[in-house]
C-alpha atoms as a PDB file:
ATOM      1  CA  UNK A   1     -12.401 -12.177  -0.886  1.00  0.00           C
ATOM      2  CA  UNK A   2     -13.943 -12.967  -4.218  1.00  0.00           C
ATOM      3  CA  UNK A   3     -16.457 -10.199  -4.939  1.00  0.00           C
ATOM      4  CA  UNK A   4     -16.507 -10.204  -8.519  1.00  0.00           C
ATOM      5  CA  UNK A   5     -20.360 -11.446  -8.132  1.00  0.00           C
ATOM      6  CA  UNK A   6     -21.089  -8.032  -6.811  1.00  0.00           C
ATOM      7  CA  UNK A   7     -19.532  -5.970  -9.251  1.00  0.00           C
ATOM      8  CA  UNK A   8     -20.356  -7.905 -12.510  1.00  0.00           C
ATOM      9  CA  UNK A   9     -24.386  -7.810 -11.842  1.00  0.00           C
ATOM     10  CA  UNK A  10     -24.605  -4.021 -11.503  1.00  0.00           C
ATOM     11  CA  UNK A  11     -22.746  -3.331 -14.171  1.00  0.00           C
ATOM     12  CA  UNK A  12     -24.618  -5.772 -16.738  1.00  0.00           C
ATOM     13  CA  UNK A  13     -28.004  -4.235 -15.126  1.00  0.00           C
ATOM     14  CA  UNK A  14     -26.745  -0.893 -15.295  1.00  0.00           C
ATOM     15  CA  UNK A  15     -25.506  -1.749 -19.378  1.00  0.00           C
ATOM     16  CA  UNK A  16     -29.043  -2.996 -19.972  1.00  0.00           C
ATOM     17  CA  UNK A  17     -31.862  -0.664 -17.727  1.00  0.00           C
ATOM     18  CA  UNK A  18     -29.858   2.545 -17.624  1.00  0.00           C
ATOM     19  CA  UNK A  19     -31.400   5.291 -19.401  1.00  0.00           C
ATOM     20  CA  UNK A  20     -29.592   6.270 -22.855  1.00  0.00           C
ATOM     21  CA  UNK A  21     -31.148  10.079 -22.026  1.00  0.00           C
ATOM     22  CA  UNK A  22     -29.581  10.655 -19.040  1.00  0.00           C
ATOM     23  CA  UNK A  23     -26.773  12.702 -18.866  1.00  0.00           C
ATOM     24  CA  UNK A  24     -22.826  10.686 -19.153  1.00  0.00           C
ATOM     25  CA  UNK A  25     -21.351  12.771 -16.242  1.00  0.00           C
ATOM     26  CA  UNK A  26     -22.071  13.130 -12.453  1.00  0.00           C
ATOM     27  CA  UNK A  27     -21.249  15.277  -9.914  1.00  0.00           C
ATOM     28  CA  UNK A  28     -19.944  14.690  -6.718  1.00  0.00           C
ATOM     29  CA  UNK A  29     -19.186  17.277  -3.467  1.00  0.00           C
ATOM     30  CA  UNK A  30     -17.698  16.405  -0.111  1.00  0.00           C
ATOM     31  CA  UNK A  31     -17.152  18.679   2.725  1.00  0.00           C
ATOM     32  CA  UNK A  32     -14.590  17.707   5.031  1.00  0.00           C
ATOM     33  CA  UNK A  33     -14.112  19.262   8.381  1.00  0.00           C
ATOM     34  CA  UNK A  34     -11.824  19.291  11.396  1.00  0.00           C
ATOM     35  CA  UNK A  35     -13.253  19.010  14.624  1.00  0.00           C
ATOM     36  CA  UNK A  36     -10.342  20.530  16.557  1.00  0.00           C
ATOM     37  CA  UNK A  37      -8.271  23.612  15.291  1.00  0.00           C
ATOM     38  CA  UNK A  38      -8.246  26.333  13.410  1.00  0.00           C
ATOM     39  CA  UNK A  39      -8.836  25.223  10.023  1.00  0.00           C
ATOM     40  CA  UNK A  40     -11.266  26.147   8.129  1.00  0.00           C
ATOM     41  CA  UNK A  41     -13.619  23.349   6.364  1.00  0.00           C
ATOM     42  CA  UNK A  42     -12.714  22.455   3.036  1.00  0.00           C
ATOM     43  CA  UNK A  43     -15.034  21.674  -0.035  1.00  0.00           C
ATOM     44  CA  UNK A  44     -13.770  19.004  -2.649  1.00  0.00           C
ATOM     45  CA  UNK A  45     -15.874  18.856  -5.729  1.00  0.00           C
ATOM     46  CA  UNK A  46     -15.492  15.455  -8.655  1.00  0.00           C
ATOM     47  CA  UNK A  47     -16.869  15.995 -12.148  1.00  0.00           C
ATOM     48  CA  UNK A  48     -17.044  12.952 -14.209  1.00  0.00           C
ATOM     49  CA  UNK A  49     -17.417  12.950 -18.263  1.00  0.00           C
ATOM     50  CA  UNK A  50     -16.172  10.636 -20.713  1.00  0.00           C
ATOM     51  CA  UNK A  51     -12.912   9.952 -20.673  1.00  0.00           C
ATOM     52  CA  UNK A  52     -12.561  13.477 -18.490  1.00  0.00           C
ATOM     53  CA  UNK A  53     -12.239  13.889 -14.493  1.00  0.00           C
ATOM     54  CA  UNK A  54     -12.103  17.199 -12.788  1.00  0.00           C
ATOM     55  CA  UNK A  55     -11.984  18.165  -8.837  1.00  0.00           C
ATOM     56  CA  UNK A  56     -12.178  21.413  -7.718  1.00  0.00           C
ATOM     57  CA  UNK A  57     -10.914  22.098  -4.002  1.00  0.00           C
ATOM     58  CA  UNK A  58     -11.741  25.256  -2.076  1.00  0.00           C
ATOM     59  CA  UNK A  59      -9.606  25.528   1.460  1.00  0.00           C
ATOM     60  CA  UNK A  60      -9.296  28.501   3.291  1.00  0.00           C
ATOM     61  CA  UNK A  61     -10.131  30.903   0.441  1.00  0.00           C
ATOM     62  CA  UNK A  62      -8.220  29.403  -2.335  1.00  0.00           C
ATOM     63  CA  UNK A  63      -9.459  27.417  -5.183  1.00  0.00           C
ATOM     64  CA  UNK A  64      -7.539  25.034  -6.785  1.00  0.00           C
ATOM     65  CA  UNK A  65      -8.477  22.489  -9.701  1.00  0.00           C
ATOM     66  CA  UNK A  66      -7.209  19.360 -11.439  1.00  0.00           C
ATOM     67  CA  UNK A  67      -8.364  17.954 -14.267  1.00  0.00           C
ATOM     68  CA  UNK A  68      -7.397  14.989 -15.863  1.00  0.00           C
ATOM     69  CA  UNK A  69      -8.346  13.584 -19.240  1.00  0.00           C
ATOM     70  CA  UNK A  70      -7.933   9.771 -18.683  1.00  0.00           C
ATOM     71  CA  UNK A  71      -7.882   8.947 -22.297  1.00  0.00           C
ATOM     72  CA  UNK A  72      -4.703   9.182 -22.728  1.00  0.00           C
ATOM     73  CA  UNK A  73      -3.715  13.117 -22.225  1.00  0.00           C
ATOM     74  CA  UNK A  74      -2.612  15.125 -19.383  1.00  0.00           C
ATOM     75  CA  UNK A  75      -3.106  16.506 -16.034  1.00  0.00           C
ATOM     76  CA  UNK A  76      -3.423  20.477 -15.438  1.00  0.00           C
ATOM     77  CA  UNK A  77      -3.547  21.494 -12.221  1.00  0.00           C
ATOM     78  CA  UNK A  78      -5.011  24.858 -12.097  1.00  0.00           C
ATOM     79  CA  UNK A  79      -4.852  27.493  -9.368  1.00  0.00           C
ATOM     80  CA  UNK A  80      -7.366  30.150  -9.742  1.00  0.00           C
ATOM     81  CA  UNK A  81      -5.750  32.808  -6.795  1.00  0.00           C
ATOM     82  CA  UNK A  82      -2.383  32.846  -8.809  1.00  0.00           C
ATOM     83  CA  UNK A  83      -4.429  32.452 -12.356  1.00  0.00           C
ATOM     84  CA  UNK A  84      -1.723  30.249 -13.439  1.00  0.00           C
ATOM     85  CA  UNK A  85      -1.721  26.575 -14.495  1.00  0.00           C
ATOM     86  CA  UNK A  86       0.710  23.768 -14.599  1.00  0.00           C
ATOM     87  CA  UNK A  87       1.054  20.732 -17.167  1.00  0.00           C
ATOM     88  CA  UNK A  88       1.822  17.087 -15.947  1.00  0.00           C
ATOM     89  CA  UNK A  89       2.179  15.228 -19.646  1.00  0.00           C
ATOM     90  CA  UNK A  90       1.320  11.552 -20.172  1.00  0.00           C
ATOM     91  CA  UNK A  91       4.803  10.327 -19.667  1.00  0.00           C
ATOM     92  CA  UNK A  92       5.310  12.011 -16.279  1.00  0.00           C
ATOM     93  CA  UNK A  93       2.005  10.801 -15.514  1.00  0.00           C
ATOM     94  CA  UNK A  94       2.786   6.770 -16.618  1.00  0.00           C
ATOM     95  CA  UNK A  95       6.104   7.339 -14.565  1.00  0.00           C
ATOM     96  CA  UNK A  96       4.945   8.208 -11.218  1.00  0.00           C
ATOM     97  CA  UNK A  97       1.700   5.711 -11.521  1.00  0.00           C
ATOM     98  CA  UNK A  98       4.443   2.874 -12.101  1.00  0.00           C
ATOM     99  CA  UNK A  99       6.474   3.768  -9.061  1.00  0.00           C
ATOM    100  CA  UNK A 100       5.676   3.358  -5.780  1.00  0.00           C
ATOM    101  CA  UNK A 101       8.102   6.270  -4.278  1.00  0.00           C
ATOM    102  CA  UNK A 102      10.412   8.470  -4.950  1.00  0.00           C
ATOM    103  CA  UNK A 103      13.023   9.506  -2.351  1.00  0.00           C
ATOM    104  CA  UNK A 104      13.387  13.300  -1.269  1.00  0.00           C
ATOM    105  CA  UNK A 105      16.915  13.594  -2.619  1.00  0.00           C
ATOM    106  CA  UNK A 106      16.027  12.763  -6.006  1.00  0.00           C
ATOM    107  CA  UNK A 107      13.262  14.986  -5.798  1.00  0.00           C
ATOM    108  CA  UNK A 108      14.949  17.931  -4.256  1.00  0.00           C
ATOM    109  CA  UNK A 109      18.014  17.121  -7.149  1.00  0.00           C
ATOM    110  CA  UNK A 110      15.706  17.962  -9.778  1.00  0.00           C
ATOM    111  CA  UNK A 111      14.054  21.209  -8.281  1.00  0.00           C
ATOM    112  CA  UNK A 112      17.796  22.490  -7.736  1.00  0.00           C
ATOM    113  CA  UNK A 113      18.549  21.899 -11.417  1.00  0.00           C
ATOM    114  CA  UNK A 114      15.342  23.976 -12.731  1.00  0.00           C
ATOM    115  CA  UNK A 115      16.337  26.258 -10.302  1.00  0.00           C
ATOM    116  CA  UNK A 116      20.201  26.559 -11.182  1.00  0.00           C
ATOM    117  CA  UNK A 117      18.751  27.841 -15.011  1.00  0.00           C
ATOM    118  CA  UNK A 118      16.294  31.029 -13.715  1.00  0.00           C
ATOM    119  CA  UNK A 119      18.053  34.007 -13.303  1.00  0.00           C
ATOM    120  CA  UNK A 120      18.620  34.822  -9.611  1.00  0.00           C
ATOM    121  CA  UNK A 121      15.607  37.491  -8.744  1.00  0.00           C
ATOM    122  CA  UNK A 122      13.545  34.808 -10.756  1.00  0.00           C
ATOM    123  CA  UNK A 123      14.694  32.189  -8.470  1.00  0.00           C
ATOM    124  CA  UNK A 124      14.369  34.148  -5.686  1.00  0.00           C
ATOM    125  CA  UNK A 125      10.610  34.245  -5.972  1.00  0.00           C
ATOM    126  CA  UNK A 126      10.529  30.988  -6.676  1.00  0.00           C
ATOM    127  CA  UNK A 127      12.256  29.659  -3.388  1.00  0.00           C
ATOM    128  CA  UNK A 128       9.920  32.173  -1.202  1.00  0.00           C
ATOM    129  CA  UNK A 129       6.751  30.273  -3.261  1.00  0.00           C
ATOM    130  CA  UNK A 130       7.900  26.854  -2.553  1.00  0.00           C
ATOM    131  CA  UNK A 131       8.632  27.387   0.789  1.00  0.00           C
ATOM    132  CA  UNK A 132       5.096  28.840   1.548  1.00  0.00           C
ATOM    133  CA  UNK A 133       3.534  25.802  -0.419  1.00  0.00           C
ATOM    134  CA  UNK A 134       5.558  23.781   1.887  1.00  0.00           C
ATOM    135  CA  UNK A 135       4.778  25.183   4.750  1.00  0.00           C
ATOM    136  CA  UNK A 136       0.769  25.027   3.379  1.00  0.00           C
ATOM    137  CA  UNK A 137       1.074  21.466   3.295  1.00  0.00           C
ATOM    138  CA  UNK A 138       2.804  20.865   6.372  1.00  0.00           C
ATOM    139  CA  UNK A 139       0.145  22.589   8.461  1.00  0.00           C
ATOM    140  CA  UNK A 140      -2.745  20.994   6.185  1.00  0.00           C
ATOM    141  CA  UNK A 141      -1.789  17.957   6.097  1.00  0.00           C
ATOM    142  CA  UNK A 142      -3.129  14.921   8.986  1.00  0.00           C
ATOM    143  CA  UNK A 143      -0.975  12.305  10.276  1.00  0.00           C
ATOM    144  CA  UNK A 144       1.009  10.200   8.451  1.00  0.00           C
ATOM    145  CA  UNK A 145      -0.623   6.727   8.999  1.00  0.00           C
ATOM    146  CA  UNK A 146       0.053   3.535   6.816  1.00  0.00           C
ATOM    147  CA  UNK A 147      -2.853   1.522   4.818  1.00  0.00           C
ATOM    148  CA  UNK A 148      -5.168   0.692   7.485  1.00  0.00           C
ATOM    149  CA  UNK A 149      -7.453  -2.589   7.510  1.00  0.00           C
ATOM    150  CA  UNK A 150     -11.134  -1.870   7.258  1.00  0.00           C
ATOM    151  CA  UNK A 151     -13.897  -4.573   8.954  1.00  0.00           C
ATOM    152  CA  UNK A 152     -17.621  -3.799   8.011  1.00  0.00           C
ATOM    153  CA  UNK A 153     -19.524  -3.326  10.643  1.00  0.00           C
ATOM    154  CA  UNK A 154     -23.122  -2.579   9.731  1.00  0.00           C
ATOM    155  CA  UNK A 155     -24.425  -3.662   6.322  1.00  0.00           C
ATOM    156  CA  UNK A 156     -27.178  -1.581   4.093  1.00  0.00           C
ATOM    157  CA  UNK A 157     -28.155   0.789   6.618  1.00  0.00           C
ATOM    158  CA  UNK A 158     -30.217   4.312   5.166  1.00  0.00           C
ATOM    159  CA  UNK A 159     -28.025   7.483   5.521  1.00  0.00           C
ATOM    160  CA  UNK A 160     -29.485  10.474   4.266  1.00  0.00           C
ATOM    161  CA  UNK A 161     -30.739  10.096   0.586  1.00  0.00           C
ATOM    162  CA  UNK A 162     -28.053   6.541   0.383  1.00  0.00           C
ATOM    163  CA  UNK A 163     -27.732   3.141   1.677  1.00  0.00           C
ATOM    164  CA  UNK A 164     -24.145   1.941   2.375  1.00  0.00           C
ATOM    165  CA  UNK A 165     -22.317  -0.391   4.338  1.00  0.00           C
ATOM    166  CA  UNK A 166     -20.220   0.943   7.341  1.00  0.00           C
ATOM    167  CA  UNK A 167     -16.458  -0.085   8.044  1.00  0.00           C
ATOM    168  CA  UNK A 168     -13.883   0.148  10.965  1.00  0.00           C
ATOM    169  CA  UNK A 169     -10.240   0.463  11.685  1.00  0.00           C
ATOM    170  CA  UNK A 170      -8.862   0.182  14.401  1.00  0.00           C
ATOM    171  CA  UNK A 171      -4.898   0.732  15.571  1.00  0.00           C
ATOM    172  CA  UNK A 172      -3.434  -1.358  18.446  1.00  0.00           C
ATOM    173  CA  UNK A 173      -7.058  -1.305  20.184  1.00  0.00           C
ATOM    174  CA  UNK A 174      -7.642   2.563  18.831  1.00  0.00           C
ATOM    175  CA  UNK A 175     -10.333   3.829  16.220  1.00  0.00           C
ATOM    176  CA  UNK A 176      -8.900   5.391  13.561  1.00  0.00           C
ATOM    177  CA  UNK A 177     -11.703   5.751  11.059  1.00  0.00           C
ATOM    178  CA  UNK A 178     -15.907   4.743  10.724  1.00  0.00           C
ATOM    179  CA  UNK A 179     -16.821   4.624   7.572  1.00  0.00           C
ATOM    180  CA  UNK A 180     -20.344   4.379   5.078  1.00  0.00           C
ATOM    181  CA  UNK A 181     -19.644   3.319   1.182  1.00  0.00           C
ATOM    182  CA  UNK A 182     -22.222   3.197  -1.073  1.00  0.00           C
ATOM    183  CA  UNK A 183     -22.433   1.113  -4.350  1.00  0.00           C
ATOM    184  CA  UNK A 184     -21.397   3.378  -6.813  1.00  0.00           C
ATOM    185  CA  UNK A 185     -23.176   1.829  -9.619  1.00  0.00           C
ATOM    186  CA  UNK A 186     -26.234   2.417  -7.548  1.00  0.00           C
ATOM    187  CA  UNK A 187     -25.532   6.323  -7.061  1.00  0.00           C
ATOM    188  CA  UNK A 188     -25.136   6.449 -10.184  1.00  0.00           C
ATOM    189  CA  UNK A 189     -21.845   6.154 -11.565  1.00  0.00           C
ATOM    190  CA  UNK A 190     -20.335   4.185 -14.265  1.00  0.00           C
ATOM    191  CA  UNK A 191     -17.912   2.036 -14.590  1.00  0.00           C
ATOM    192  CA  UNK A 192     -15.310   4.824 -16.459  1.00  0.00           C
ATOM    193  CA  UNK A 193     -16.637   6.966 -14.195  1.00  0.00           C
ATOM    194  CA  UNK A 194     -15.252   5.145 -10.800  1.00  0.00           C
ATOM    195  CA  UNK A 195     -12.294   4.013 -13.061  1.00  0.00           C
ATOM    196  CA  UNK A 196     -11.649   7.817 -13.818  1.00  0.00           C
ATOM    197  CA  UNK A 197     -12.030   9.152  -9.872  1.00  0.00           C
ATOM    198  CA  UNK A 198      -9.212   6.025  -8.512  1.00  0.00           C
ATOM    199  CA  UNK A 199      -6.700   7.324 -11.621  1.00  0.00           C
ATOM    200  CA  UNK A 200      -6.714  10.973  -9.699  1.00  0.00           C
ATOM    201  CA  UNK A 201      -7.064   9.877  -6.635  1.00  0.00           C
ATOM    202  CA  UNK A 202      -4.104   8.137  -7.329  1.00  0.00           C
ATOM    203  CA  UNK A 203      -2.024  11.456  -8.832  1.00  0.00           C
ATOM    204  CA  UNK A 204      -3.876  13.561  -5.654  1.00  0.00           C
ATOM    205  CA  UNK A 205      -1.755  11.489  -3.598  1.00  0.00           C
ATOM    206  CA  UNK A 206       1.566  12.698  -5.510  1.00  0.00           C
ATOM    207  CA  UNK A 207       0.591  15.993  -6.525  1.00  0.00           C
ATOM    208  CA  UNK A 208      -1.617  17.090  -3.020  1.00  0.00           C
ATOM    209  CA  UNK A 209      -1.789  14.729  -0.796  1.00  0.00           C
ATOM    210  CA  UNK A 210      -2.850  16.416   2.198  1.00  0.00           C
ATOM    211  CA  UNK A 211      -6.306  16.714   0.502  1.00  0.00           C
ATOM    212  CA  UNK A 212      -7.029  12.830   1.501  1.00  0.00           C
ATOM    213  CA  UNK A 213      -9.152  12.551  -1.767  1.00  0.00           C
ATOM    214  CA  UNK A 214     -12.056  10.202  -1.153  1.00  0.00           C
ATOM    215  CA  UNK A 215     -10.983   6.373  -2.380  1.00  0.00           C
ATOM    216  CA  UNK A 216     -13.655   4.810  -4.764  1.00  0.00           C
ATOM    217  CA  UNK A 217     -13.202   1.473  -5.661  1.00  0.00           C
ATOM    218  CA  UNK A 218     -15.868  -0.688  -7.257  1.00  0.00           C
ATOM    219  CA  UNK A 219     -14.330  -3.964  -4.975  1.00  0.00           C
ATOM    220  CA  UNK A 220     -11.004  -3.727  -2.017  1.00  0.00           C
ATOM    221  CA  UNK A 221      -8.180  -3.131  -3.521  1.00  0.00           C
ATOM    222  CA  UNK A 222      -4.977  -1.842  -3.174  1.00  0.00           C
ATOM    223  CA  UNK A 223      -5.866   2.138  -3.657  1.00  0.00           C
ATOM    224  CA  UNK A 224      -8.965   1.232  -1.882  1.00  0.00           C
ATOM    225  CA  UNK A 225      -9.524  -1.078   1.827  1.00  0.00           C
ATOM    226  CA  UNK A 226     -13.095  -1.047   0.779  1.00  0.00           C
ATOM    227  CA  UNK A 227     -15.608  -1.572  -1.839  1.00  0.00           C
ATOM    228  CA  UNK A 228     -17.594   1.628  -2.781  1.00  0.00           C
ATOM    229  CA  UNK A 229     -17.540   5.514  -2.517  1.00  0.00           C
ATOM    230  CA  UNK A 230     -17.656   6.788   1.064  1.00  0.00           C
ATOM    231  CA  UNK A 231     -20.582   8.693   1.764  1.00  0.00           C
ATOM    232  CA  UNK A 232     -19.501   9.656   5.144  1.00  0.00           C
ATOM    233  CA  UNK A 233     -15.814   9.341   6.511  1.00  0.00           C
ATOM    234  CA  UNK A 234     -14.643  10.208  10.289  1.00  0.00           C
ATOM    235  CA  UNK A 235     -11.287  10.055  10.516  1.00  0.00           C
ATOM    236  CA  UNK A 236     -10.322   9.548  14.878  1.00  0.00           C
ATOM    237  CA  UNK A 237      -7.411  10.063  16.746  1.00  0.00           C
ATOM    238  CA  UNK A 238      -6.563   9.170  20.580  1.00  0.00           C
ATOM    239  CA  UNK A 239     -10.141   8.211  20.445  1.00  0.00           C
ATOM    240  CA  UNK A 240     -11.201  11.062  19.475  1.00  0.00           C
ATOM    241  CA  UNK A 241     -13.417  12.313  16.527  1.00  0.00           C
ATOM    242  CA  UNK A 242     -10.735  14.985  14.541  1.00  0.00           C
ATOM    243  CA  UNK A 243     -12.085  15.157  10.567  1.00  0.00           C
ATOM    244  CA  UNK A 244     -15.792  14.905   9.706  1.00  0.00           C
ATOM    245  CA  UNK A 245     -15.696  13.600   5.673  1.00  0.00           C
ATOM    246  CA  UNK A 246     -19.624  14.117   4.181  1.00  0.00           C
ATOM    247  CA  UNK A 247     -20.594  13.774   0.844  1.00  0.00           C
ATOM    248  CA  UNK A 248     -23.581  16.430   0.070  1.00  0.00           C
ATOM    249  CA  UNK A 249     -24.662  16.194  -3.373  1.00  0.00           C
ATOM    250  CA  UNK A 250     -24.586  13.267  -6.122  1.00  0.00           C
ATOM    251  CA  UNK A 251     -26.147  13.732  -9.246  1.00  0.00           C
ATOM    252  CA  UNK A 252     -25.670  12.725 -12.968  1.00  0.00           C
ATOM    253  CA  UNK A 253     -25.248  16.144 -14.572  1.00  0.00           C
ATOM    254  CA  UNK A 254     -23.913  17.012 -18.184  1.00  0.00           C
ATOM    255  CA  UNK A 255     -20.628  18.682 -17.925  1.00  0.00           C
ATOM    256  CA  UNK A 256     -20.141  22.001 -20.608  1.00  0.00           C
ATOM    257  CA  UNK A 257     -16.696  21.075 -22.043  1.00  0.00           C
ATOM    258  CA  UNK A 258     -15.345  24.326 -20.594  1.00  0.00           C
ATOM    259  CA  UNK A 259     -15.328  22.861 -17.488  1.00  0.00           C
ATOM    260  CA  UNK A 260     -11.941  20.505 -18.776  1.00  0.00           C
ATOM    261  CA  UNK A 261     -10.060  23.186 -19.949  1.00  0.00           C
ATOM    262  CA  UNK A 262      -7.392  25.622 -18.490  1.00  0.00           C
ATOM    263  CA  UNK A 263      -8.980  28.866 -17.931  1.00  0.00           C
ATOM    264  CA  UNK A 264      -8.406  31.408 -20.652  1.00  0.00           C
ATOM    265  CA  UNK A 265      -6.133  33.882 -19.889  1.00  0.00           C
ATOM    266  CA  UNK A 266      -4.178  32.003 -17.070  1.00  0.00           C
ATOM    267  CA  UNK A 267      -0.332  31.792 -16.715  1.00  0.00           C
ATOM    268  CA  UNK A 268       1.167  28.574 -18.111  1.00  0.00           C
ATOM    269  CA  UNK A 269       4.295  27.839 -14.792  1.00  0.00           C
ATOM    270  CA  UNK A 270       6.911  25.124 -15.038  1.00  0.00           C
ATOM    271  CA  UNK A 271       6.152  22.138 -12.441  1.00  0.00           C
ATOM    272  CA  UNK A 272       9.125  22.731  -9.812  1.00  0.00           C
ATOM    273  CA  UNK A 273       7.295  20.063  -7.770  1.00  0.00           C
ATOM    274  CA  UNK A 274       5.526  16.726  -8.050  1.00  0.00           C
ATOM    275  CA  UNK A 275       4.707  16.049  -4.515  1.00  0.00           C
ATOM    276  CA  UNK A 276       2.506  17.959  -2.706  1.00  0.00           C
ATOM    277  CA  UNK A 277       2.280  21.287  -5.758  1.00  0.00           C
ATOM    278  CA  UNK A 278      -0.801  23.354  -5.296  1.00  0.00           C
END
């Protein structure tokens, strides 16, 4: 489907009519909430600024950030219970975004060899910490389910303060997920800005992927089976309605550069994992 028409207009109006005063950043927060279980809703929040992405996810009483600088740097992922921080470099980060997988064994091989150099009551708390993250993501984490094919539905239909488009899936007859995107050009964002958001949603999906970080796309794609930025998302299962995805609040906002840095004062911790890590 050849939809370059829709992107390149926006973005030439956009170049042309958007204000040089307003501020190069936006904010974005999504709530996302299970309909059966005990879990408690989550709140994922995206700050965009030039060549800078950050999310912040609070779960359950923990509050964890990543922050990217897509220019070229690094990923931190931050976790503000612990107060300690971990460093993905550029060439870990270039590694994993040209592979598609990467089996448990080899995985697991490398843990064991960071482990084999601690000293043992070191690597003792180390083991009981990787076991409860794995456990965490275990429990948090929904179904596995491949790349499902989207069909739209209804097209520019108001929701809330947004008009979007809504998609389908279905699986062997069953729902599996409604869907509203919005243009993201005409919420607001820029080009770098979606660009930014798909480059951590793609290292969410290594580093935490039982988040299900919101895919933005400017047209379908392969990190994306539809054009746009999902204002609301319900995610179904034996025909029944089990996540409730909402975006709250978009606005362009001005970012303080405090915001993409590792908290002063925090623990700097080696990264022992690189799928699934909080």
């Amino acid at each position: 489907m050849d939809l370059s028409w829709r992107v390149g207009l926006p973005v030439v109006l956009a170049a042309l009519l958007w204000p040089s005063w307003l501020p190069a950043g936006v904010l974005i927060v999504e709530s996302q909430e299970a309909v059966y279980g005990s879990q408690l809703p989550k709140t994922i929040r995206i700050q965009t600024a030039p060549n800078r992405v950050r999310v912040d996810i609070t779960h359950a009483g923990q509050r964890r950030a990543f922050i990217l600088d897509t220019g070229g740097g690094a990923l931190w992922i931050v976790d503000y219970t612990e107060k300690v921080y971990r460093e993905v470099n550029r060439d870990i980060i270039d590694k994993l975004q040209g592979e598609q997988g990467r089996t448990v064994a080899v995985m697991q091989g490398r843990v064991n060899e960071q482990l084999e150099s601690l000293p043992p009551e070191q690597r003792k708390e180390v083991e009981a910490q990787m076991q409860a993250r794995v456990s965490y993501a275990r429990e948090a984490s929904p179904p596995e389910r491949s790349q499902p094919v989207f069909v739209k539905t209804i097209e520019q239909k108001i929701e809330g303060a947004w008009t979007c488009d809504w998609y389908e899936s279905y699986d062997q007859g069953k729902k599996l997920w409604e869907v509203c995107a919005a243009d993201p050009l005409a919420l607001g964002l820029t080009t770098e800005d979606v660009r930014g958001i798909e480059q951590m949603g793609r290292l969410l999906g290594k580093f935490s992927p039982q988040d299900d970080f919101m895919p933005v796309a400017l047209e379908e794609g392969e990190d994306s089976p539809y054009p746009g930025l999902p204002i609301n998302r319900i995610f179904y299962q034996e025909d029944r309605i089990q996540v409730l995805f909402e975006v709250t609040e978009i606005q362009q906002q001005e970012t303080p550069d405090a915001e993409f840095e590792v908290p002063a004062g925090f623990e700097k911790r080696n990264l022992f994992l690189l799928d699934g890590a909080r």
